[in-house]
Protein backbone atom coordinates (compact mmCIF):
# COMPACT_ATOMS: atom_id res chain seq x y z
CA UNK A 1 0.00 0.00 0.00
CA UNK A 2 1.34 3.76 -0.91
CA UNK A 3 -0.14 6.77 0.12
CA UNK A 4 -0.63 9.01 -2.91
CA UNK A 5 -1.40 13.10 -3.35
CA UNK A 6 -2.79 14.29 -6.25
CA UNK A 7 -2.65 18.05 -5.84
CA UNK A 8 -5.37 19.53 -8.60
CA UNK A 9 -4.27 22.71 -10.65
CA UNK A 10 -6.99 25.06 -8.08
CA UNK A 11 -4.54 23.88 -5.33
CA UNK A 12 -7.00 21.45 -3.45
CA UNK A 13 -5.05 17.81 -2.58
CA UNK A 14 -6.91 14.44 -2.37
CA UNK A 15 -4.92 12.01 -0.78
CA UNK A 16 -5.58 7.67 -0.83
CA UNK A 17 -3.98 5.04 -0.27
CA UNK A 18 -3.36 2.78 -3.38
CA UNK A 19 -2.79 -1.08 -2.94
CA UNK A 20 -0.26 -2.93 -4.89
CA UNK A 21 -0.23 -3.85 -7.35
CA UNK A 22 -2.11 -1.02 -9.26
CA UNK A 23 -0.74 2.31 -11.30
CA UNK A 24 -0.62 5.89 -10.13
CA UNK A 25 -3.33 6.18 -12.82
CA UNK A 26 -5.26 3.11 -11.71
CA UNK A 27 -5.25 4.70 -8.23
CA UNK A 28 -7.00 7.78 -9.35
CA UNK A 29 -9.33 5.70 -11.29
CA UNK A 30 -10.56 3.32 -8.47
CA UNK A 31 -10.80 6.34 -6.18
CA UNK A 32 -12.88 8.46 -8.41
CA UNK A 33 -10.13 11.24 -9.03
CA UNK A 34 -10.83 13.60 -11.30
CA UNK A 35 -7.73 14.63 -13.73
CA UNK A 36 -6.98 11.29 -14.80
CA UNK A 37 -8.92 10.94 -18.37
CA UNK A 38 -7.11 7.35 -18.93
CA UNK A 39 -8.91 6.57 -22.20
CA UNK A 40 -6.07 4.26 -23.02
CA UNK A 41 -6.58 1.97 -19.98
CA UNK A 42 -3.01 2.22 -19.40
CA UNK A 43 -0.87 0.91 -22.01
CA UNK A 44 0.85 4.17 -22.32
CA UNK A 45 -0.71 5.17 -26.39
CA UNK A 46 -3.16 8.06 -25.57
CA UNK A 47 -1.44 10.38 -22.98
CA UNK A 48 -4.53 11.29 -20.67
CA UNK A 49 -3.05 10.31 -17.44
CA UNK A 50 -0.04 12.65 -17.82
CA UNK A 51 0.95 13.98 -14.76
CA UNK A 52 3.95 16.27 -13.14
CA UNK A 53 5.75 14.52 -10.49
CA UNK A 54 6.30 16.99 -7.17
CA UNK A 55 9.60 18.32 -7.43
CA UNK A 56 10.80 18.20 -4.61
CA UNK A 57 10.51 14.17 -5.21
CA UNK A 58 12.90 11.80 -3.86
CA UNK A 59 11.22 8.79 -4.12
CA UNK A 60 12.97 5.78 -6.50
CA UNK A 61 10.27 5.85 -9.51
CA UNK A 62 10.92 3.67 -12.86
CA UNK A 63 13.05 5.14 -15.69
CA UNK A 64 10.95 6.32 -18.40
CA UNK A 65 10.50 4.51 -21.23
CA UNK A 66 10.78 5.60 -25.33
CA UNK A 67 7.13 4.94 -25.37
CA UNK A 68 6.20 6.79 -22.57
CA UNK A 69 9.04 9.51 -23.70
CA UNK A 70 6.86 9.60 -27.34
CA UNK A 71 3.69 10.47 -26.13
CA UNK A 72 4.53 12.69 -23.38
CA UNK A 73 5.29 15.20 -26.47
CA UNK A 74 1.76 14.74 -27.64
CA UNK A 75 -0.23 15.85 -24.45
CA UNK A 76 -2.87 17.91 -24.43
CA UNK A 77 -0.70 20.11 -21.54
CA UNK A 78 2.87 21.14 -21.72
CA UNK A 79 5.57 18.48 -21.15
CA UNK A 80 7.81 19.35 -18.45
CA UNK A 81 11.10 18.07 -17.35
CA UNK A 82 8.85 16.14 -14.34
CA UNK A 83 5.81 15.25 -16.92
CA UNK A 84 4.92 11.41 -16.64
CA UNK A 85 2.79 9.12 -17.63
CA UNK A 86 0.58 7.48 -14.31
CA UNK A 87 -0.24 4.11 -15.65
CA UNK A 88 3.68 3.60 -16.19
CA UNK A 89 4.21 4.46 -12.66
CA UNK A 90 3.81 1.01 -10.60
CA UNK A 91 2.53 1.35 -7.04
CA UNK A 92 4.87 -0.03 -4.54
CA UNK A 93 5.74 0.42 -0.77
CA UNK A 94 8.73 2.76 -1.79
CA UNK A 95 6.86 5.47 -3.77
CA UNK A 96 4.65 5.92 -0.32
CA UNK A 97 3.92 9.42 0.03
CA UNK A 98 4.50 10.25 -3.84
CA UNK A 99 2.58 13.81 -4.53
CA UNK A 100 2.09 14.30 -8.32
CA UNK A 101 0.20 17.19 -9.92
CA UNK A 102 -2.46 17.22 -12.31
CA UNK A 103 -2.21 19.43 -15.35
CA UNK A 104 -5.59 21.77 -16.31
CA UNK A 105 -6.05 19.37 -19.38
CA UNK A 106 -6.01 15.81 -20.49
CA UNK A 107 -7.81 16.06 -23.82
């Protein structure tokens, strides 16, 4: 289990706690976030569960991939040098306490 922020562009945080396995993405999903379009389902084509990771992170999260790297330049919102995909970010015990922000757009 990880406890996960996402902080919404107004400012206003929702915070769960998402078992593993799941994604970041899958954890908004099952907890009704809104943000998170996902229309994909998570195989990292469509780029609707982009997200900016906090940066003041310090938590061990997965190198990105090419794929993920490709679509992250097709996002509705402005890559960043902290834009990621959520459904290629796996839940585990060592990202507890991950806060990742949640551009204006998806779509």
């Amino acid at each position: 289990m990880a406890k996960i922020t996402y902080r919404h562009p107004n400012g206003t945080e929702t915070v769960v706690d998402v078992p593993v396995p799941n994604t970041v993405m899958r954890g908004a999903k099952i907890n009704n976030i809104d943000g998170i379009e996902a229309q994909c389902g998570g195989s990292a084509q469509c780029g609707t569960c982009h997200v900016y990771i906090d940066e003041a992170n310090t938590l061990p999260l997965p190198e990105m991939h090419e794929s993920e790297d490709d679509v992250l330049y097709g996002t509705a919102a402005p890559r960043r040098a902290n834009s990621r995909l959520s459904c290629q970010l796996p839940v585990s015990e060592e990202i507890d306490g991950l806060v990742v922000h949640l551009p204006e757009t998806q779509s």
